[in-house]
PDB file of N, CA and C in Angstrom:
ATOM      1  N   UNK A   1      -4.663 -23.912  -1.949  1.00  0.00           N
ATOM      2  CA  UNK A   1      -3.386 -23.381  -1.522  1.00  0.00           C
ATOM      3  C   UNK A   1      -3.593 -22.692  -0.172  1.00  0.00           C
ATOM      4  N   UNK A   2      -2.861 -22.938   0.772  1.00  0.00           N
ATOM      5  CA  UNK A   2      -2.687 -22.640   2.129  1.00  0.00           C
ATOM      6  C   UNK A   2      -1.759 -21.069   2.263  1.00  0.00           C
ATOM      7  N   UNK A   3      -2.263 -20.606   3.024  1.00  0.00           N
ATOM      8  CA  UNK A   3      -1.589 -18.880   3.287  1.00  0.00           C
ATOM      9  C   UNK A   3      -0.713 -19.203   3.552  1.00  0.00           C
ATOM     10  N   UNK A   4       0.207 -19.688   4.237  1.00  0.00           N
ATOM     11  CA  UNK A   4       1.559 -19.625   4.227  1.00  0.00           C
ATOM     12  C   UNK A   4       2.161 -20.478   3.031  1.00  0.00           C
ATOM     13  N   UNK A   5       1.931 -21.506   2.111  1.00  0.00           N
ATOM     14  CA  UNK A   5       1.955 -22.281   0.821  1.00  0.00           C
ATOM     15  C   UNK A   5       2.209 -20.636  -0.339  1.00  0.00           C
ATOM     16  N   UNK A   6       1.329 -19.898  -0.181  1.00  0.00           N
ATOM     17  CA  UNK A   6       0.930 -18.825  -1.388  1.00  0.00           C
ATOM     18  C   UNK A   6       2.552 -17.819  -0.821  1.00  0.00           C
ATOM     19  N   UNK A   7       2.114 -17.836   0.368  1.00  0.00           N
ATOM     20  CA  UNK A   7       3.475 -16.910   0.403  1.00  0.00           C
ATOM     21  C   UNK A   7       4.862 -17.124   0.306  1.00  0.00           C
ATOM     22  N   UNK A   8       5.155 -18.362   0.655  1.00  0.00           N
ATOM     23  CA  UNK A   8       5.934 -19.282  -0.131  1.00  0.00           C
ATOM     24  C   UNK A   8       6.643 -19.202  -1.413  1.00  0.00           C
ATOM     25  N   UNK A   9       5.151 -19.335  -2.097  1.00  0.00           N
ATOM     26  CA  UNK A   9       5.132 -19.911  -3.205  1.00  0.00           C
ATOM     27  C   UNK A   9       6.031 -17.990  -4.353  1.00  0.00           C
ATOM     28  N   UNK A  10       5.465 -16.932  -3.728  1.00  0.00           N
ATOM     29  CA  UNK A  10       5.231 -15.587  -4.371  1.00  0.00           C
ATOM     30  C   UNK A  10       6.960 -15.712  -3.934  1.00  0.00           C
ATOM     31  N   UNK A  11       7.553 -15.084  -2.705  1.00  0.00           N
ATOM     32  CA  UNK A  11       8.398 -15.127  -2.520  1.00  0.00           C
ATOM     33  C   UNK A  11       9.213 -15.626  -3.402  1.00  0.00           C
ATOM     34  N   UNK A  12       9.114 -17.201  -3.589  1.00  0.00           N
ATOM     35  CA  UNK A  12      10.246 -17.982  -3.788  1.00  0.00           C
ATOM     36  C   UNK A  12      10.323 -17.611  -5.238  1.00  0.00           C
ATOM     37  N   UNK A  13       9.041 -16.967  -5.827  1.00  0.00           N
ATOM     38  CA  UNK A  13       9.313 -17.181  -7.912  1.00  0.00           C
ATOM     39  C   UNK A  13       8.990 -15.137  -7.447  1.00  0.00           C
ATOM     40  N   UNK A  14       9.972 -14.486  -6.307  1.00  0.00           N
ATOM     41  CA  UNK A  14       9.985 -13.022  -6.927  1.00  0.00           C
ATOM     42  C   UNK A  14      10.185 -12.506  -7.779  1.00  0.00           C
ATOM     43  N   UNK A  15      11.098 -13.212  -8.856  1.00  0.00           N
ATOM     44  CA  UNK A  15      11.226 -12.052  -9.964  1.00  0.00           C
ATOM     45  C   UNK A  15      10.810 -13.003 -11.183  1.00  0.00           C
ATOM     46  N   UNK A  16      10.266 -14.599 -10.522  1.00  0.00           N
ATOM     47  CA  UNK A  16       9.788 -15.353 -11.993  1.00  0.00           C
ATOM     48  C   UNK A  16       8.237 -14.595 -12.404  1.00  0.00           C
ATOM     49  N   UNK A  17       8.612 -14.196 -14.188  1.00  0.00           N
ATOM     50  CA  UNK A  17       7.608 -13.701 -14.412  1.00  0.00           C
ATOM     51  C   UNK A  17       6.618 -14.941 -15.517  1.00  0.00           C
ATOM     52  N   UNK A  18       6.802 -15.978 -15.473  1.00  0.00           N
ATOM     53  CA  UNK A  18       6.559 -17.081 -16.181  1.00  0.00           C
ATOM     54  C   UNK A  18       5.930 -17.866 -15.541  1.00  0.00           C
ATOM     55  N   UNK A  19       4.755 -18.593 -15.976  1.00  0.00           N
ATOM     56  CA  UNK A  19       4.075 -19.775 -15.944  1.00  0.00           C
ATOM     57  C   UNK A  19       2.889 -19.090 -15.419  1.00  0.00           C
ATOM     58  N   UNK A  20       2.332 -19.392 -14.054  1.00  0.00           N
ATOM     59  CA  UNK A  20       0.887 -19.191 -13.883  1.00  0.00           C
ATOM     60  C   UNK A  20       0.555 -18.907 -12.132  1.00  0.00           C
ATOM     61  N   UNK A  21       0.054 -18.437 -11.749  1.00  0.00           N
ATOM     62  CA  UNK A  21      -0.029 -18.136 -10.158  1.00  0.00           C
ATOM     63  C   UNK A  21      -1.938 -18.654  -9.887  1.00  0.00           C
ATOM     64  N   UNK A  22      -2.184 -19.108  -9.576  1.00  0.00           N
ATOM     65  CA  UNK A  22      -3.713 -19.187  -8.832  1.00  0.00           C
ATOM     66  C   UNK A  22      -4.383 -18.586  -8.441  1.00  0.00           C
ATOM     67  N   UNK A  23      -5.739 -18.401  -8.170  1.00  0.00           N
ATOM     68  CA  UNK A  23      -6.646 -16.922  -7.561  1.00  0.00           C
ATOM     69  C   UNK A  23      -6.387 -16.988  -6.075  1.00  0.00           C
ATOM     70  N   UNK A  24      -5.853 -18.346  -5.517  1.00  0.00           N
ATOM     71  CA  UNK A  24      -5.704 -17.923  -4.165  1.00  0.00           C
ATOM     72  C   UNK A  24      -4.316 -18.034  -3.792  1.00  0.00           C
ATOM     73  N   UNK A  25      -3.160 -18.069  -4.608  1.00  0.00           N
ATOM     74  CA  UNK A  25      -1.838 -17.504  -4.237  1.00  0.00           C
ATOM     75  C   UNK A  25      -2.052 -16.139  -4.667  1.00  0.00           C
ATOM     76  N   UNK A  26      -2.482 -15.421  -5.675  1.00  0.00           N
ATOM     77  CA  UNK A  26      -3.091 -13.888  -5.846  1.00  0.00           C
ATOM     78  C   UNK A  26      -3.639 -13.696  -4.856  1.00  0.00           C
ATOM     79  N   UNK A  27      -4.715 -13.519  -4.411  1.00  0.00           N
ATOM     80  CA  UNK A  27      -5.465 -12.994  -3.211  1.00  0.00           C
ATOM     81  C   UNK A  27      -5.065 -13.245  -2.105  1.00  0.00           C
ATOM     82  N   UNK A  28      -4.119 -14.605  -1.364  1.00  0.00           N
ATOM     83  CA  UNK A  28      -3.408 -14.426  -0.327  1.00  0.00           C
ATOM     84  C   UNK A  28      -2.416 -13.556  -0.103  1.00  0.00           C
ATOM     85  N   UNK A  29      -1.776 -13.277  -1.625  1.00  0.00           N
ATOM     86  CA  UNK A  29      -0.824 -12.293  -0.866  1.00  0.00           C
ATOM     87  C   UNK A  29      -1.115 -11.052  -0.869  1.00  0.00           C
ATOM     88  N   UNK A  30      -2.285 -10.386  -1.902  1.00  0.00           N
ATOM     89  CA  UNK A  30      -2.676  -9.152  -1.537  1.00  0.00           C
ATOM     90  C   UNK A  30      -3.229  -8.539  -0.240  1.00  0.00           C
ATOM     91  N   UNK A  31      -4.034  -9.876   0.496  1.00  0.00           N
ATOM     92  CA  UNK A  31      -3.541  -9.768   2.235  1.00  0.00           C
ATOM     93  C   UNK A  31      -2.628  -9.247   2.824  1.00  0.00           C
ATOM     94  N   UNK A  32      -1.288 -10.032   2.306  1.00  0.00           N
ATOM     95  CA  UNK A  32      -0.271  -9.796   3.038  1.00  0.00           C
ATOM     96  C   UNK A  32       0.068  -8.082   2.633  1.00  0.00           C
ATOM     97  N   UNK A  33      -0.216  -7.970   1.873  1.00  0.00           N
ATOM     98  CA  UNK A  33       0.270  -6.150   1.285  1.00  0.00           C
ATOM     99  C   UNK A  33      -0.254  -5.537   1.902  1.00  0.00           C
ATOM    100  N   UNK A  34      -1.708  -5.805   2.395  1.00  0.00           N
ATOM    101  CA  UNK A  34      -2.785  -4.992   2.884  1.00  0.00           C
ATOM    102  C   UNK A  34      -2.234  -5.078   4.494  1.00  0.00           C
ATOM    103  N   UNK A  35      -2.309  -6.279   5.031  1.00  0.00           N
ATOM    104  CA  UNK A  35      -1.638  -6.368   6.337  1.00  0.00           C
ATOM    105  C   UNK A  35      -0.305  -5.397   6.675  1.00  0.00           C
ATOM    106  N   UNK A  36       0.907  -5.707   5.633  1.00  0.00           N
ATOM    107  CA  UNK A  36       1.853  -4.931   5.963  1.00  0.00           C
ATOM    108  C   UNK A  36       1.925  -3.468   5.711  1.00  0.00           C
ATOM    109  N   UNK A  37       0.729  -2.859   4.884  1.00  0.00           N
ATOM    110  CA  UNK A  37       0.495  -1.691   4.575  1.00  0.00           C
ATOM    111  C   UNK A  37      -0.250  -1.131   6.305  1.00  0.00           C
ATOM    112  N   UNK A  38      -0.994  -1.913   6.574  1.00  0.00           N
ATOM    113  CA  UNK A  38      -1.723  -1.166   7.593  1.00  0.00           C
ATOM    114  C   UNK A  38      -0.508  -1.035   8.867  1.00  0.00           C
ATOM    115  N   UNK A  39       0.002  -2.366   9.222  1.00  0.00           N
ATOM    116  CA  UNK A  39       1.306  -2.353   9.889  1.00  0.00           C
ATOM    117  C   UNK A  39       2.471  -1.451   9.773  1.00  0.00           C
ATOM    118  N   UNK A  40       2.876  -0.766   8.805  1.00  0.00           N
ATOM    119  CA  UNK A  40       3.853   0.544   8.130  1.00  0.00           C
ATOM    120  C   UNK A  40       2.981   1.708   8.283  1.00  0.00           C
ATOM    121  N   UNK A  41       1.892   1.474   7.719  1.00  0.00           N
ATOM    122  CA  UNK A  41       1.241   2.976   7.559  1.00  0.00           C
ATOM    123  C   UNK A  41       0.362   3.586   8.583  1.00  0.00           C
ATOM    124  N   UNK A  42      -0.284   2.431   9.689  1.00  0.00           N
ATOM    125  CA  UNK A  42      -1.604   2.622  10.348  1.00  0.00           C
ATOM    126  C   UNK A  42      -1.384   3.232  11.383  1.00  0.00           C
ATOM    127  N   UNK A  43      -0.153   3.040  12.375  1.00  0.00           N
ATOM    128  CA  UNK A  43      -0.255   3.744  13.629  1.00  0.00           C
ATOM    129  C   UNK A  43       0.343   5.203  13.161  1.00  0.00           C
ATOM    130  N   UNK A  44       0.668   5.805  12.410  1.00  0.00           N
ATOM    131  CA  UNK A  44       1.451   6.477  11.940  1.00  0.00           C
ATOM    132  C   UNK A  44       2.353   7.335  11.983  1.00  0.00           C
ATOM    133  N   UNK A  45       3.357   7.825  11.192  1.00  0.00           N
ATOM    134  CA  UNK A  45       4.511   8.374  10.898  1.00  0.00           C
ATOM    135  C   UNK A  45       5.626   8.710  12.241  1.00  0.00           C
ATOM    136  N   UNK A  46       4.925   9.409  12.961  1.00  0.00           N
ATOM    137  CA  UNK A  46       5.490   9.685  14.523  1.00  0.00           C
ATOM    138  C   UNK A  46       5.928   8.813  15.563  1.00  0.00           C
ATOM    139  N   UNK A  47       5.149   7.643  15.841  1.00  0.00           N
ATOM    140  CA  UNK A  47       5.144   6.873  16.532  1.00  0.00           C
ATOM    141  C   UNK A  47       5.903   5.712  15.695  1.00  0.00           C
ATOM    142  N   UNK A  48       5.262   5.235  14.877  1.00  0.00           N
ATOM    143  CA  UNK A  48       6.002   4.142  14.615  1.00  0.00           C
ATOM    144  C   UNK A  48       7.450   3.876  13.801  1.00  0.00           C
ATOM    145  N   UNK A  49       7.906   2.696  14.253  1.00  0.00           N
ATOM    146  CA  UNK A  49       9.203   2.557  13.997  1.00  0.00           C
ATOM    147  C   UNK A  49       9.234   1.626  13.089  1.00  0.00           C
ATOM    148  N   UNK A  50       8.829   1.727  12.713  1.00  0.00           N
ATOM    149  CA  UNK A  50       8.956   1.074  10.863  1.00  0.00           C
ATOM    150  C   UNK A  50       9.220   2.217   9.619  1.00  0.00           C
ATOM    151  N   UNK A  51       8.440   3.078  10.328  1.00  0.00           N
ATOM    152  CA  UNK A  51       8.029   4.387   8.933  1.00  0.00           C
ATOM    153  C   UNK A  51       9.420   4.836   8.415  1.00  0.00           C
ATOM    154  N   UNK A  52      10.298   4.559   8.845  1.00  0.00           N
ATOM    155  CA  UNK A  52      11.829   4.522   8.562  1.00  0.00           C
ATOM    156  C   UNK A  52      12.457   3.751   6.995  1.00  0.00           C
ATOM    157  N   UNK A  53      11.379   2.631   7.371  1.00  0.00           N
ATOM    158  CA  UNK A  53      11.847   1.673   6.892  1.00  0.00           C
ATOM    159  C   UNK A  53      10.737   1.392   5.824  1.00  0.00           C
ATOM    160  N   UNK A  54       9.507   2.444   5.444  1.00  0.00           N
ATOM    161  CA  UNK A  54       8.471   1.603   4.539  1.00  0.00           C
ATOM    162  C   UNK A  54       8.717   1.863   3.227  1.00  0.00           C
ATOM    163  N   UNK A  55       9.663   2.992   3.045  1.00  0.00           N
ATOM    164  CA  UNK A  55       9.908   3.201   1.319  1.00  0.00           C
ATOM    165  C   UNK A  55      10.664   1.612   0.814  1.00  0.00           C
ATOM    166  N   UNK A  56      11.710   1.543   2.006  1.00  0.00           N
ATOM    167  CA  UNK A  56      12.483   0.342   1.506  1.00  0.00           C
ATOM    168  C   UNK A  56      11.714  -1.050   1.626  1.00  0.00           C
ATOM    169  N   UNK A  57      10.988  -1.128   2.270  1.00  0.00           N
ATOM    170  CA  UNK A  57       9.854  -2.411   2.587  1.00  0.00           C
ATOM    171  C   UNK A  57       8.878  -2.573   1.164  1.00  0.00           C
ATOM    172  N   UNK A  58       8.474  -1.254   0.603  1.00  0.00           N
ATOM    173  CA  UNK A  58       7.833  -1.251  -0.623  1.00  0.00           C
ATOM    174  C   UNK A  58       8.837  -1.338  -1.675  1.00  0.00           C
ATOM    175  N   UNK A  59       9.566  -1.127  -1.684  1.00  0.00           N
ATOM    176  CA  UNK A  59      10.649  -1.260  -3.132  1.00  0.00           C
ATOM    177  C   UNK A  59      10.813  -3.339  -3.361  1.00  0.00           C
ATOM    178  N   UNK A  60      11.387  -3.560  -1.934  1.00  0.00           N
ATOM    179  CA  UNK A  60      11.332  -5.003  -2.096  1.00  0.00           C
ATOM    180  C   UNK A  60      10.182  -5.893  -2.227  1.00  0.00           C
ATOM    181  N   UNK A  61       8.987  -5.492  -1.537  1.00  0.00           N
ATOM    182  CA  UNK A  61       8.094  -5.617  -2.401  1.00  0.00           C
ATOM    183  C   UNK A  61       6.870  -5.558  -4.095  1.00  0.00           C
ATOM    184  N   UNK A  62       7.877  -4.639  -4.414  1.00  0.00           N
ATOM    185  CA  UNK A  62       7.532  -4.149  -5.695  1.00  0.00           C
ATOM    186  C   UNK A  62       7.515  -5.778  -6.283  1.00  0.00           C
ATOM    187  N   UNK A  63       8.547  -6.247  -6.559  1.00  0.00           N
ATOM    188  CA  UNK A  63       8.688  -7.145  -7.723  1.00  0.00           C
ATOM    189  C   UNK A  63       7.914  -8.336  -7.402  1.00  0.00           C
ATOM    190  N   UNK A  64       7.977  -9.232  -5.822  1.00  0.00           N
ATOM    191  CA  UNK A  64       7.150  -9.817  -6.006  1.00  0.00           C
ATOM    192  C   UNK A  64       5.470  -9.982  -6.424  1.00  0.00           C
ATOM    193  N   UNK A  65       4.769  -8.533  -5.750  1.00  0.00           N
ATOM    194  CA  UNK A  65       3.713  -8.419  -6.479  1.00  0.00           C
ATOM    195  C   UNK A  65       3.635  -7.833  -7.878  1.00  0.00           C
ATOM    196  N   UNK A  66       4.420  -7.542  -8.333  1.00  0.00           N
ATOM    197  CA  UNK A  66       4.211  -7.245 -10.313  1.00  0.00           C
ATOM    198  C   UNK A  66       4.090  -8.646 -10.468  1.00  0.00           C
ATOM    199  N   UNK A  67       5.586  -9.486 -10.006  1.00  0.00           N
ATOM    200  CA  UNK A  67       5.355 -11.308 -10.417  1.00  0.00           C
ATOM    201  C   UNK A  67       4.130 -11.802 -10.545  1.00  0.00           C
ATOM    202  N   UNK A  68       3.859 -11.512  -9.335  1.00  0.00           N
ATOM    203  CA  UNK A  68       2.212 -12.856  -8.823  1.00  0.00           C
ATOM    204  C   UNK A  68       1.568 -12.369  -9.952  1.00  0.00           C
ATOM    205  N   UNK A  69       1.059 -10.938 -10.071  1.00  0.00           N
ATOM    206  CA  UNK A  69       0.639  -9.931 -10.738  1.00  0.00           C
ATOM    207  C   UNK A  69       0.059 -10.301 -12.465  1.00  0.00           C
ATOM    208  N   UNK A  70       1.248 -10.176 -12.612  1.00  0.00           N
ATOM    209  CA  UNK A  70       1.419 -10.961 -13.780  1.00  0.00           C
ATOM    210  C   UNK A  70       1.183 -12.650 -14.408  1.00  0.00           C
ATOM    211  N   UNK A  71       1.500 -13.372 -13.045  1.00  0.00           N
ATOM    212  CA  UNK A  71       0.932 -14.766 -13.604  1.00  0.00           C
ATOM    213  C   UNK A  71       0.091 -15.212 -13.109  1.00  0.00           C
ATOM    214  N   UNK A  72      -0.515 -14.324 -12.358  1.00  0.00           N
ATOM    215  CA  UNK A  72      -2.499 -14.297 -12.779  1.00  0.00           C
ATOM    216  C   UNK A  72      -2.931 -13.921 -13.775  1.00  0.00           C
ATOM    217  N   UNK A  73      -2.340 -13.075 -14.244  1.00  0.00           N
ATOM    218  CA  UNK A  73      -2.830 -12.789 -16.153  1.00  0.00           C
ATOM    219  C   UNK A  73      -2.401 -13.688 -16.620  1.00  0.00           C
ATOM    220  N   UNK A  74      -1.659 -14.487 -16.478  1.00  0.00           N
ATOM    221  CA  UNK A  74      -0.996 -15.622 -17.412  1.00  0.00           C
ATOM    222  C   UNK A  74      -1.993 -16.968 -16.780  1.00  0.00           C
ATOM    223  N   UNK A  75      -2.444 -16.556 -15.768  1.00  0.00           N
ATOM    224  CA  UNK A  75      -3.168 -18.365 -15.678  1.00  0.00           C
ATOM    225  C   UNK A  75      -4.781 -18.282 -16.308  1.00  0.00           C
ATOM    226  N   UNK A  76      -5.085 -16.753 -16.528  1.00  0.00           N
ATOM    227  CA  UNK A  76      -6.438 -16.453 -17.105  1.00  0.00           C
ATOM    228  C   UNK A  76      -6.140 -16.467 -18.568  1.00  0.00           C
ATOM    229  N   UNK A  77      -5.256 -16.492 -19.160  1.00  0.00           N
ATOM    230  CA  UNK A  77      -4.320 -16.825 -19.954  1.00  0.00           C
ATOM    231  C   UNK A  77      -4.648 -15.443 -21.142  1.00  0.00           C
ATOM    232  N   UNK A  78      -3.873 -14.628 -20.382  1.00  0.00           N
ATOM    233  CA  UNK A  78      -3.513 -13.041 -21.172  1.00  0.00           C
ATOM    234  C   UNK A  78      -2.228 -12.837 -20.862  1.00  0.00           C
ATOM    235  N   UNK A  79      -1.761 -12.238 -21.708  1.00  0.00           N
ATOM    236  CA  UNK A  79      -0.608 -11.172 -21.742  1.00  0.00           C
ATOM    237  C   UNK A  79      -0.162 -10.740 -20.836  1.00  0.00           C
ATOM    238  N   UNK A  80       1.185 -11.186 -19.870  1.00  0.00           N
ATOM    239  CA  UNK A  80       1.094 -10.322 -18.504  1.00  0.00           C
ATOM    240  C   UNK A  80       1.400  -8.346 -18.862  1.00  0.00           C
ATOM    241  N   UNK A  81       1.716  -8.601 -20.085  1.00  0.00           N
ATOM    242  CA  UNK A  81       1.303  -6.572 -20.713  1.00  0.00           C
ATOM    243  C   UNK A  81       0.588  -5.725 -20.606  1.00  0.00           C
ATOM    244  N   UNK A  82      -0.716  -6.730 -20.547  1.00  0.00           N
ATOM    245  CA  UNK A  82      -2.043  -6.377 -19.953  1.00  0.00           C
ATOM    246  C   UNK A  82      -1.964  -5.651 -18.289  1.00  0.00           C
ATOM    247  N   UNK A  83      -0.382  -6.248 -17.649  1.00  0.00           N
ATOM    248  CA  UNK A  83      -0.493  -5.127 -16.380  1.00  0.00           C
ATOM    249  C   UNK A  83      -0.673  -3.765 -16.579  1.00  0.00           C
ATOM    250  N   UNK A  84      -0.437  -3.081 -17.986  1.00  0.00           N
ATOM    251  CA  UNK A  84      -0.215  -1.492 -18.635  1.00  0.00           C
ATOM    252  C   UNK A  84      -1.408  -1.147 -18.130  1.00  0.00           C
ATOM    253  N   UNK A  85      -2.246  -1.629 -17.911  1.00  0.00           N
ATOM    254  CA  UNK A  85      -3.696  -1.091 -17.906  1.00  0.00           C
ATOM    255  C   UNK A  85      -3.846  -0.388 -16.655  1.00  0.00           C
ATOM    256  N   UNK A  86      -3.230  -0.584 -15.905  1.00  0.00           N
ATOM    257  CA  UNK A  86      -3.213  -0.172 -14.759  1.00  0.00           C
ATOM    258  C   UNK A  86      -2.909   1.606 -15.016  1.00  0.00           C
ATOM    259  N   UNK A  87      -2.190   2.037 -15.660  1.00  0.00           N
ATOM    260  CA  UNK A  87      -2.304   3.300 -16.306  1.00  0.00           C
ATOM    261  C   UNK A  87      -3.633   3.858 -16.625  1.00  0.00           C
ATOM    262  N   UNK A  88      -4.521   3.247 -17.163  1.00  0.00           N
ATOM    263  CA  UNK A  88      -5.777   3.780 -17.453  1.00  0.00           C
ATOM    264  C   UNK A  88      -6.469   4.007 -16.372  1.00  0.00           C
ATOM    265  N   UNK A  89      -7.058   5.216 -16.198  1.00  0.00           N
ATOM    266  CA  UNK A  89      -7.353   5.755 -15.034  1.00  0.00           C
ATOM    267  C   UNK A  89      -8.852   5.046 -15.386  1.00  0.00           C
ATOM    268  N   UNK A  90      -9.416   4.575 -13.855  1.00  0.00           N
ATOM    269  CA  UNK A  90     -10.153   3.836 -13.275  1.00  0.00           C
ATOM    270  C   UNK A  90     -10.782   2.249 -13.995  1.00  0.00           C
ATOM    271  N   UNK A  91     -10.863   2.514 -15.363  1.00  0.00           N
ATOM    272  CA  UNK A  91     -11.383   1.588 -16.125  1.00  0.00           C
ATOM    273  C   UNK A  91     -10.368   0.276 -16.211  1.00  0.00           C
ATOM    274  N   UNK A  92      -9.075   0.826 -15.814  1.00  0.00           N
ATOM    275  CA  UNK A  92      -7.961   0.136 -16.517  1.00  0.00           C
ATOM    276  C   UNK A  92      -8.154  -1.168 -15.204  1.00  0.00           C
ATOM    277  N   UNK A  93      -7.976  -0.373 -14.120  1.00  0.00           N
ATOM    278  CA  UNK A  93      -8.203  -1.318 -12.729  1.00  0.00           C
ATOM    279  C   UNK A  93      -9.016  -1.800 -12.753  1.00  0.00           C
ATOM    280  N   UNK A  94     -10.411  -1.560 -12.885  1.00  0.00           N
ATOM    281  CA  UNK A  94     -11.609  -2.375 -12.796  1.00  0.00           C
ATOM    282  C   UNK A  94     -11.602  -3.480 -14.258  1.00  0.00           C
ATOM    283  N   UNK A  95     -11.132  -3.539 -15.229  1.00  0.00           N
ATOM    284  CA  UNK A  95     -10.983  -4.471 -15.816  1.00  0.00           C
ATOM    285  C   UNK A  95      -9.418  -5.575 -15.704  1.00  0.00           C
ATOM    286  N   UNK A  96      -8.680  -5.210 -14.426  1.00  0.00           N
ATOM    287  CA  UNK A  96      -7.587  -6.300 -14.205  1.00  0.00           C
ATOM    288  C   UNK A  96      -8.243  -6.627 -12.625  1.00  0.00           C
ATOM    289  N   UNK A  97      -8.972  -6.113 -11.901  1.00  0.00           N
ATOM    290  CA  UNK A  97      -9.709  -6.423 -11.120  1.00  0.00           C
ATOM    291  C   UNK A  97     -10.689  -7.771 -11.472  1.00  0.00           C
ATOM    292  N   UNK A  98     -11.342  -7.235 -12.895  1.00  0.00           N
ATOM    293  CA  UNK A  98     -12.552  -8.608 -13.028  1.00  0.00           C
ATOM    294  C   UNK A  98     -11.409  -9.715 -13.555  1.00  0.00           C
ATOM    295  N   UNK A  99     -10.357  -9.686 -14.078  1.00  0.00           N
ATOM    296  CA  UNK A  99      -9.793 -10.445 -14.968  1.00  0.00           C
ATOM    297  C   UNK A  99      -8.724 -11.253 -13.301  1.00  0.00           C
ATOM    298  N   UNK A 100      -8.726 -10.669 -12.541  1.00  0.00           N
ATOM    299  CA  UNK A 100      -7.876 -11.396 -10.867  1.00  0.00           C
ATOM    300  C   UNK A 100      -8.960 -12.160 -10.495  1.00  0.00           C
ATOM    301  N   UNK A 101     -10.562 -11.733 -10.415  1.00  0.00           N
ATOM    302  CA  UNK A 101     -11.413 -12.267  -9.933  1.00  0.00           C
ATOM    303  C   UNK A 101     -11.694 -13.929 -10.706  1.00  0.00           C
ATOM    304  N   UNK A 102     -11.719 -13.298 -11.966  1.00  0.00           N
ATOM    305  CA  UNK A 102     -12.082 -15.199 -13.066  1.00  0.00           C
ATOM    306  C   UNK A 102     -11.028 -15.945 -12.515  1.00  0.00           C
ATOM    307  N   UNK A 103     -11.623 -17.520 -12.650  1.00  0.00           N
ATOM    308  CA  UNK A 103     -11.032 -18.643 -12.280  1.00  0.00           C
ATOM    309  C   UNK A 103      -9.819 -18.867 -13.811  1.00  0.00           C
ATOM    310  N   UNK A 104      -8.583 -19.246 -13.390  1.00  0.00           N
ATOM    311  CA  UNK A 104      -7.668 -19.322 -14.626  1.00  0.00           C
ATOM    312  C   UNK A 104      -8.502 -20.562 -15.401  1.00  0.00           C
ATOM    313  N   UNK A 105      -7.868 -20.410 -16.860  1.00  0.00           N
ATOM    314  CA  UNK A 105      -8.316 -21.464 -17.701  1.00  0.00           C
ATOM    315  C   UNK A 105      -8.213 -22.769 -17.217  1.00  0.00           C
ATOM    316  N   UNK A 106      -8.906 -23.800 -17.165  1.00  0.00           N
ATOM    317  CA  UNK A 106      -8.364 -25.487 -16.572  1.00  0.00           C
ATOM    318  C   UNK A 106      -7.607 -26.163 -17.403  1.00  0.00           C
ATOM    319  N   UNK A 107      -6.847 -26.715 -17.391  1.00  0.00           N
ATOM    320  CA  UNK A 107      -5.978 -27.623 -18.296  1.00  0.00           C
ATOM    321  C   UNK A 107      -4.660 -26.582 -18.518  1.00  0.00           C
ATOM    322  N   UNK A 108      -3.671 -26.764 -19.232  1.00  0.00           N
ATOM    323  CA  UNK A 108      -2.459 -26.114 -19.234  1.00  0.00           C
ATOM    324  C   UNK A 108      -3.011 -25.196 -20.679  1.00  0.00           C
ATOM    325  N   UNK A 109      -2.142 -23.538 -20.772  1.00  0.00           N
ATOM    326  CA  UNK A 109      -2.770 -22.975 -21.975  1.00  0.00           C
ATOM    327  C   UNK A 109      -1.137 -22.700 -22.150  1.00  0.00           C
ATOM    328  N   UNK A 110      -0.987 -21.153 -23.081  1.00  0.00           N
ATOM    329  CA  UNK A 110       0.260 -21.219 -23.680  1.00  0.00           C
ATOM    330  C   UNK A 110       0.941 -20.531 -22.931  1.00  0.00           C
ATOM    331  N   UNK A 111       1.003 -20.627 -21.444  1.00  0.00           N
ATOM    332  CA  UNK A 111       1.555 -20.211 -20.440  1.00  0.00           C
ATOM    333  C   UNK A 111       2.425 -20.958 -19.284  1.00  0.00           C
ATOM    334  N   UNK A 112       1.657 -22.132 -19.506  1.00  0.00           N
ATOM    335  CA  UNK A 112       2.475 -23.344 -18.703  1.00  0.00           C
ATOM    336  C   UNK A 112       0.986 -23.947 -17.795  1.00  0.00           C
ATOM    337  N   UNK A 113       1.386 -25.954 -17.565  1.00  0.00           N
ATOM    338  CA  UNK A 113       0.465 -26.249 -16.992  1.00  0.00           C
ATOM    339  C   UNK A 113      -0.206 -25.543 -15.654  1.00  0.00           C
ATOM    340  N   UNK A 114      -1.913 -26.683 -15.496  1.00  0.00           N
ATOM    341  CA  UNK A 114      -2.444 -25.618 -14.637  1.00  0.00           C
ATOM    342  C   UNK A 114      -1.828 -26.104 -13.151  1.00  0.00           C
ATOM    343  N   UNK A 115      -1.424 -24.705 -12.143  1.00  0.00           N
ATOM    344  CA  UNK A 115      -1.194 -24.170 -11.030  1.00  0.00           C
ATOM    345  C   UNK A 115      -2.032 -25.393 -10.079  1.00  0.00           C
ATOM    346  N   UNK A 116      -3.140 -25.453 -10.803  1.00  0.00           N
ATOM    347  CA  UNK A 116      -4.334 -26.615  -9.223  1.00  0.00           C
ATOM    348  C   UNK A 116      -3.907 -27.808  -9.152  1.00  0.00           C
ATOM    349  N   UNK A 117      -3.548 -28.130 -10.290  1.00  0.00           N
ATOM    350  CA  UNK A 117      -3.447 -29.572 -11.195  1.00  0.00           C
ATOM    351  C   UNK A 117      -2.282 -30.552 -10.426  1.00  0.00           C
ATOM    352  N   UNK A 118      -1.161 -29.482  -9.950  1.00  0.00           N
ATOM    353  CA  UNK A 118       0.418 -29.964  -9.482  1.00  0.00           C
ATOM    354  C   UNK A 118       0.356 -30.412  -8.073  1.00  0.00           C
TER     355      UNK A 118
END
């Protein structure tokens, strides 16, 4: 999947929380978060003319990354509920961290066929 393909792809299924996302439509767009985070946040507050605008830039972003979020847990084929963990202070992240890192299951599971496959 191609960086602009992944972003595409996140965008277009923002609020689909169903079927399955790939490790590299996941990790391309956490780029893009990281990019637009440094872009909103990096020159900062005074100077730049975005900072106006980053509460509302993060709100609309909220949902597409819970989405992707979530059907990366669904292509490793867990529970996208399993996002809760993120509550658990430090352990919770480092185990949805290793679980973003694994390659999703191959073949279709009870989430919908596989993401590589199409």
């Amino acid at each position: 999947m191609t960086f602009a393909g992944a972003i595409r792809s996140v965008l277009g299924n923002y609020v689909n929380f169903e079927g399955r996302a790939p490790r590299a439509e996941y990790w391309w767009w956490q780029l893009v978060m990281v990019l637009v985070a440094l872009l909103v946040g990096g020159v900062g507050y005074s100077t730049n003319p975005f900072a106006q605008s980053a509460g509302l830039l993060g709100l609309l972003l909220f949902l597409p990354s819970l989405a992707v979020a979530i059907r990366r847990l669904h292509d490793t084929d867990r529970s996208g509920w399993f996002i809760l963990l993120v509550f658990v202070p430090l352990i919770g992240s480092l185990i949805l961290l290793w679980w973003y890192l694994k390659p999703g299951t191959p073949g279709p599971n009870r989430f919908g066929p596989d993401p590589r496959a199409a």
